[in-house]
N, C-alpha and C. Protein backbone atom coordinates (compact mmCIF):
# COMPACT_ATOMS: atom_id res chain seq x y z
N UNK A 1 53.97 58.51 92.31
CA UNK A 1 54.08 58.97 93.68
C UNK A 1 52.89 59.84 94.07
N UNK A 2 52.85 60.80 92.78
CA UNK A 2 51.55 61.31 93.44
C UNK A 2 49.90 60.59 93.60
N UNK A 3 49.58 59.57 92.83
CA UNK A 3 48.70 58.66 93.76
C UNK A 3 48.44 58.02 95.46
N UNK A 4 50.04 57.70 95.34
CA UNK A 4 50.02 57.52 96.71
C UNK A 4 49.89 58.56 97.28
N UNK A 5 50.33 59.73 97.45
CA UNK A 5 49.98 60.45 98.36
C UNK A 5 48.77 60.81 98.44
N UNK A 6 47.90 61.06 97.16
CA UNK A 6 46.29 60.99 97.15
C UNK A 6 45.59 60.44 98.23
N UNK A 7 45.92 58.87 97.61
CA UNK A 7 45.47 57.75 98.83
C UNK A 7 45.25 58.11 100.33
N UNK A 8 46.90 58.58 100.51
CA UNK A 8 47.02 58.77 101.69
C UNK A 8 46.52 59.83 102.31
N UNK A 9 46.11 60.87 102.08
CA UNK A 9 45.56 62.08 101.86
C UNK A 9 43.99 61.89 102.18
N UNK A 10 43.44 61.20 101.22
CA UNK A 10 41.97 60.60 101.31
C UNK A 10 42.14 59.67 102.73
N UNK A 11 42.73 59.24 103.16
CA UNK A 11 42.51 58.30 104.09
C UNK A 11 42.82 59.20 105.63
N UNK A 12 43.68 60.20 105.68
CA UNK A 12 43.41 61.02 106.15
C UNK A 12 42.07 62.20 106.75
N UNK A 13 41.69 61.90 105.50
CA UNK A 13 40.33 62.80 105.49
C UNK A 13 39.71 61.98 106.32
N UNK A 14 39.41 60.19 106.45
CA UNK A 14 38.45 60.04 107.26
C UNK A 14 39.55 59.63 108.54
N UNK A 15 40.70 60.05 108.80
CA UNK A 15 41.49 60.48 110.08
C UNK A 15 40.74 61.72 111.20
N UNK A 16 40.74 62.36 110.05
CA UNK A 16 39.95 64.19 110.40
C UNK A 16 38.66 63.73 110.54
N UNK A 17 38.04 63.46 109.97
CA UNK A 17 36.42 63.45 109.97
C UNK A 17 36.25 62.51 111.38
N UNK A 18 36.75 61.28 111.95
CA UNK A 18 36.51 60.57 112.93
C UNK A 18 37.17 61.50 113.88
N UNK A 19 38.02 62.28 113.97
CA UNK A 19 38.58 63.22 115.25
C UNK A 19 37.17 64.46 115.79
N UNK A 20 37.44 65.05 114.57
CA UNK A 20 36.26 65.83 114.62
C UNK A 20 35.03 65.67 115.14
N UNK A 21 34.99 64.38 115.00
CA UNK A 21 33.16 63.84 115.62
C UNK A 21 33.84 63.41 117.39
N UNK A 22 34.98 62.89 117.56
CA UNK A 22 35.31 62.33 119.01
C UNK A 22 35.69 63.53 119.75
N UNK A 23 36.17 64.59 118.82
CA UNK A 23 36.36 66.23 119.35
C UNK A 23 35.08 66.75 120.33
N UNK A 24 33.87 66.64 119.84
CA UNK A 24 33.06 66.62 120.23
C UNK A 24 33.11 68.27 120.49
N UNK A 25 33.17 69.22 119.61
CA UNK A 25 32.61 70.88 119.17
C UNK A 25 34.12 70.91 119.76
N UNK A 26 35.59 70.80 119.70
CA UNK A 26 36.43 70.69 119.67
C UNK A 26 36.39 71.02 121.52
N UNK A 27 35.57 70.37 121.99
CA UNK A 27 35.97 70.83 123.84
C UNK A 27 37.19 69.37 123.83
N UNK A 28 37.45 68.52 123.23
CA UNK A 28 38.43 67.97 123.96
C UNK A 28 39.79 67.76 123.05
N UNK A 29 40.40 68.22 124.25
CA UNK A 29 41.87 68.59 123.32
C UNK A 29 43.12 67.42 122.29
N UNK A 30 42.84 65.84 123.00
CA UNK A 30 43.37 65.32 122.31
C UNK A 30 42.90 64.87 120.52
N UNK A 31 41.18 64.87 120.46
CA UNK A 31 41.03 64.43 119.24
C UNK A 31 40.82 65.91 119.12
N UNK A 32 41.07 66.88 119.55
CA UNK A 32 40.81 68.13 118.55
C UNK A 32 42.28 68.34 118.47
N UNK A 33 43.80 67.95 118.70
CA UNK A 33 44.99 68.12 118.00
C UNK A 33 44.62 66.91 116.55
N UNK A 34 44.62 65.93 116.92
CA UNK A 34 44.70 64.76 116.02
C UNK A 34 43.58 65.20 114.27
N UNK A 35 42.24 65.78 115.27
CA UNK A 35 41.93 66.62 113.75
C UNK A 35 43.13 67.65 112.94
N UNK A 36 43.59 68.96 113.68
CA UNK A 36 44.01 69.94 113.19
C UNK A 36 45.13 69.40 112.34
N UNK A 37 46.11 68.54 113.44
CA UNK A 37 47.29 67.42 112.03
C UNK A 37 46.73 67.19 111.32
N UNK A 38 45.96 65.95 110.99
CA UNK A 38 45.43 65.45 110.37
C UNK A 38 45.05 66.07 108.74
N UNK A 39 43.90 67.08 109.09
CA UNK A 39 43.47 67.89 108.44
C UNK A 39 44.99 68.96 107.33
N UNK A 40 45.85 68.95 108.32
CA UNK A 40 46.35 69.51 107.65
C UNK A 40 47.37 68.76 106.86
N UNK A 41 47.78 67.50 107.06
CA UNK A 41 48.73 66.68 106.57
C UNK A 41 47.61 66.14 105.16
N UNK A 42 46.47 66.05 105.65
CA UNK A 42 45.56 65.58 104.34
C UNK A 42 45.33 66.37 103.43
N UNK A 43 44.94 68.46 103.40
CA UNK A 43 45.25 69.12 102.45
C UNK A 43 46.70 69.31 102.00
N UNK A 44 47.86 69.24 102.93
CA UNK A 44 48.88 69.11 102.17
C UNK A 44 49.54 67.92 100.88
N UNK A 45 48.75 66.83 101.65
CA UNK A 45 49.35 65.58 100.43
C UNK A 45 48.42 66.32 98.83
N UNK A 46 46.81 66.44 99.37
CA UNK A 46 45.90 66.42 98.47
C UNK A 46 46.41 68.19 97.30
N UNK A 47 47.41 69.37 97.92
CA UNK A 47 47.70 69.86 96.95
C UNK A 47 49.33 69.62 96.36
N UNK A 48 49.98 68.86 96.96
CA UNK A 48 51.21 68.08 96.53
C UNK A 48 50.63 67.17 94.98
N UNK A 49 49.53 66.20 95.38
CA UNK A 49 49.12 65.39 94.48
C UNK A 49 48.87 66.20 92.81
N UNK A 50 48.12 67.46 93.37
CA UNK A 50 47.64 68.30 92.53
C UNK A 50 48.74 69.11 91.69
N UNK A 51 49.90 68.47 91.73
CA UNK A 51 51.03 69.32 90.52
C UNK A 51 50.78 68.45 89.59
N UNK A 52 50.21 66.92 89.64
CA UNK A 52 50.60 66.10 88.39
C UNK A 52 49.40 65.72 88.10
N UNK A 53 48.45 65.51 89.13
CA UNK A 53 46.75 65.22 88.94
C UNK A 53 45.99 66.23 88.92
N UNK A 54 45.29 66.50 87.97
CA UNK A 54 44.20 67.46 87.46
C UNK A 54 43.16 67.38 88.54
N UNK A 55 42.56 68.67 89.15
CA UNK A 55 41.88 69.21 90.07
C UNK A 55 40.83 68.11 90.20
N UNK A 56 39.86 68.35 89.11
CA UNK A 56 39.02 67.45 88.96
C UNK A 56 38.73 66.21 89.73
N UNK A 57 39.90 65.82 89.22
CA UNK A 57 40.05 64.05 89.03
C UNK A 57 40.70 63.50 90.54
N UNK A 58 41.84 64.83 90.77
CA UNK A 58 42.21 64.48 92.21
C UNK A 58 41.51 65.04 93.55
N UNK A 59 40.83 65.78 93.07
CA UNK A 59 39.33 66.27 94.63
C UNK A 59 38.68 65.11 94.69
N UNK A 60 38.00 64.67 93.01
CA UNK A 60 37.17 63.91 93.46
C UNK A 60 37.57 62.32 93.90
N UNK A 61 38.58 61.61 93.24
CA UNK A 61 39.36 60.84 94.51
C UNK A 61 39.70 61.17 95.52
N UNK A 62 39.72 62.27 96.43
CA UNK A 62 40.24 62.40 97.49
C UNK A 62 38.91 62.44 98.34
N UNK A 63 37.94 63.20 98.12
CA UNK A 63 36.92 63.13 98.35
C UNK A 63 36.09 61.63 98.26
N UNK A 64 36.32 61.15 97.80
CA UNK A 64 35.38 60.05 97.39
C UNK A 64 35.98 58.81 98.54
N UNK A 65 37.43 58.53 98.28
CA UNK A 65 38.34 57.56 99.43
C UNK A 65 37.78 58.56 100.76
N UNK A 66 37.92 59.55 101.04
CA UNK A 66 37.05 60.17 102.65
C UNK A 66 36.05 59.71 102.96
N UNK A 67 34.81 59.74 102.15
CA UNK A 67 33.65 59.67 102.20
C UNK A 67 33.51 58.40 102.52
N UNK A 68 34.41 57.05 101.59
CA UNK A 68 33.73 55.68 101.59
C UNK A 68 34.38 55.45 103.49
N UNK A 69 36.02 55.91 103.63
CA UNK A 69 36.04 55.77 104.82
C UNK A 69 35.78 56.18 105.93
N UNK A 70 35.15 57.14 105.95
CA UNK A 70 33.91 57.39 107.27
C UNK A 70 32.66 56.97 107.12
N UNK A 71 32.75 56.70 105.93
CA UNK A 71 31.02 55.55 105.82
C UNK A 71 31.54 54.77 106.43
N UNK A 72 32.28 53.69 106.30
CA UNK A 72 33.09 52.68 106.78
C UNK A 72 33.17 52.72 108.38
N UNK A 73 33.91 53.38 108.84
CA UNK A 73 34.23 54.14 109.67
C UNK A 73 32.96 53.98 111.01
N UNK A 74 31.65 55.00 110.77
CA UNK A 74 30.95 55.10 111.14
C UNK A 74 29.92 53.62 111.56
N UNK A 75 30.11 52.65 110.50
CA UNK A 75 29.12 51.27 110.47
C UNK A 75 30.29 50.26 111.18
N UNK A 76 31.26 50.41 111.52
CA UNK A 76 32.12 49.57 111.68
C UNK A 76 32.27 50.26 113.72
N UNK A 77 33.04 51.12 113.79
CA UNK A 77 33.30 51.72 115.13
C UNK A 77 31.94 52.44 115.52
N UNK A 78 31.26 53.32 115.19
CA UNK A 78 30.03 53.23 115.99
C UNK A 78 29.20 53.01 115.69
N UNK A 79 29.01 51.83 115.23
CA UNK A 79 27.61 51.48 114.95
C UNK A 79 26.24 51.63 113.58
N UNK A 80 26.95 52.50 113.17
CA UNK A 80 25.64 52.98 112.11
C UNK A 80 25.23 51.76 111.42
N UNK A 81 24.06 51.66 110.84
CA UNK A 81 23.52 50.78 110.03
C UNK A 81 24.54 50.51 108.75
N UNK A 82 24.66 49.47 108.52
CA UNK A 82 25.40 49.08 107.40
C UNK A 82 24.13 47.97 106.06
N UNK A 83 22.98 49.31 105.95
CA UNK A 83 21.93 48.10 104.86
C UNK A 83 22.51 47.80 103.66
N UNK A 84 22.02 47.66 102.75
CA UNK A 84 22.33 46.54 101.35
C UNK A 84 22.67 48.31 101.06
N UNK A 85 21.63 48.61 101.03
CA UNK A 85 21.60 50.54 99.71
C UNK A 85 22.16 51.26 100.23
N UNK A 86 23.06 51.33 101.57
CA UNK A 86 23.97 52.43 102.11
C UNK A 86 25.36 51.36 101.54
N UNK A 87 25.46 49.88 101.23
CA UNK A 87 26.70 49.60 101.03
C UNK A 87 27.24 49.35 99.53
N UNK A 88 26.01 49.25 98.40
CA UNK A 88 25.74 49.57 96.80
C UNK A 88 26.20 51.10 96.78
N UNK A 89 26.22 52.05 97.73
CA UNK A 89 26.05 53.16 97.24
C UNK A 89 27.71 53.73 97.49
N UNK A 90 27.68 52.58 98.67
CA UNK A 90 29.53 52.95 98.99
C UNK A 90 30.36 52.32 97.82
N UNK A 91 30.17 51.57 97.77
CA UNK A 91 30.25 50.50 96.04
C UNK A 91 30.72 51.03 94.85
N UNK A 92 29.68 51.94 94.18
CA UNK A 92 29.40 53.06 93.70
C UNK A 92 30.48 54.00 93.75
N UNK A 93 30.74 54.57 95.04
CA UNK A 93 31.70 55.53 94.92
C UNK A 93 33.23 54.85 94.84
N UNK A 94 33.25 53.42 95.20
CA UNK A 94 34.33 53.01 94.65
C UNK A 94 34.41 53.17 93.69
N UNK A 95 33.48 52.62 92.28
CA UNK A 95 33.49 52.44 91.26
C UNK A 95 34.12 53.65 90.57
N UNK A 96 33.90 54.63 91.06
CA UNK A 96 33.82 56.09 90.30
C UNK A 96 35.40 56.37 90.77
N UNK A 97 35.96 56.01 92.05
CA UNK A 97 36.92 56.08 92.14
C UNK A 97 37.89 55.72 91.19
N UNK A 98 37.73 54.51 91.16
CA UNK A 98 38.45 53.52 90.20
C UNK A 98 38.58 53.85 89.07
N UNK A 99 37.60 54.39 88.43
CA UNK A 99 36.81 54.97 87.42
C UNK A 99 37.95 56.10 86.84
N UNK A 100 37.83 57.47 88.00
CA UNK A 100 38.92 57.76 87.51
C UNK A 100 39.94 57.66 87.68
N UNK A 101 40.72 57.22 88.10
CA UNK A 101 42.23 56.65 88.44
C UNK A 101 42.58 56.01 86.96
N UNK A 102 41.34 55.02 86.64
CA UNK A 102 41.68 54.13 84.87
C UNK A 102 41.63 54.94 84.09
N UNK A 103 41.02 56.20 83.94
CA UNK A 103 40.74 57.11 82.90
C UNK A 103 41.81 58.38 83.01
N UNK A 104 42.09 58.29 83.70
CA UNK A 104 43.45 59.24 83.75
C UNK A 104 44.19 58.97 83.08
């Protein structure tokens, strides 16, 4: 159970991170509620997760699922470049994801 909530937690993060940028310095009030939930439903799963997953291992999955999905995120809804070495590198942080999830 506590993976899933990880997951969900991390996927959150790029919930928050895409509000935050449509917040725009938080002048507008609907994506600046949708951050503050967000944000907070995502540190809550991410220290729920943390009774059974070691700090380590569960930041840096949580962190890492954020990161690939606002990379994502960003090349997909607005536009950013999506080259070969920005998508090896998203790759990458899957790998490490995965990485530790198997090594746990």
């Amino acid at each position: 159970m506590a993976w899933i909530v990880l997951i969900v937690s991390g996927i959150l993060e790029t919930v928050w991170a895409a509000a935050l940028n449509a917040a725009r310095g938080f002048t507008r009030l609907g994506p600046s509620l949708v951050f503050v939930v967000a944000l907070a439903a995502s540190m809550a799963g991410l220290a729920y997760a943390m009774r059974s997953i070691p700090i380590g291992t569960g930041y840096a999955v949580w962190v890492g699922i954020g990161a690939l999905g606002t990379a994502l995120y960003g090349m997909v809804a607005l536009g950013e470049p999506a080259t070969a070495a920005r998508l090896v590198c998203l790759g990458l942080i899957v790998a490490g994801v995965v990485g530790l999830k198997v090594l746990h």
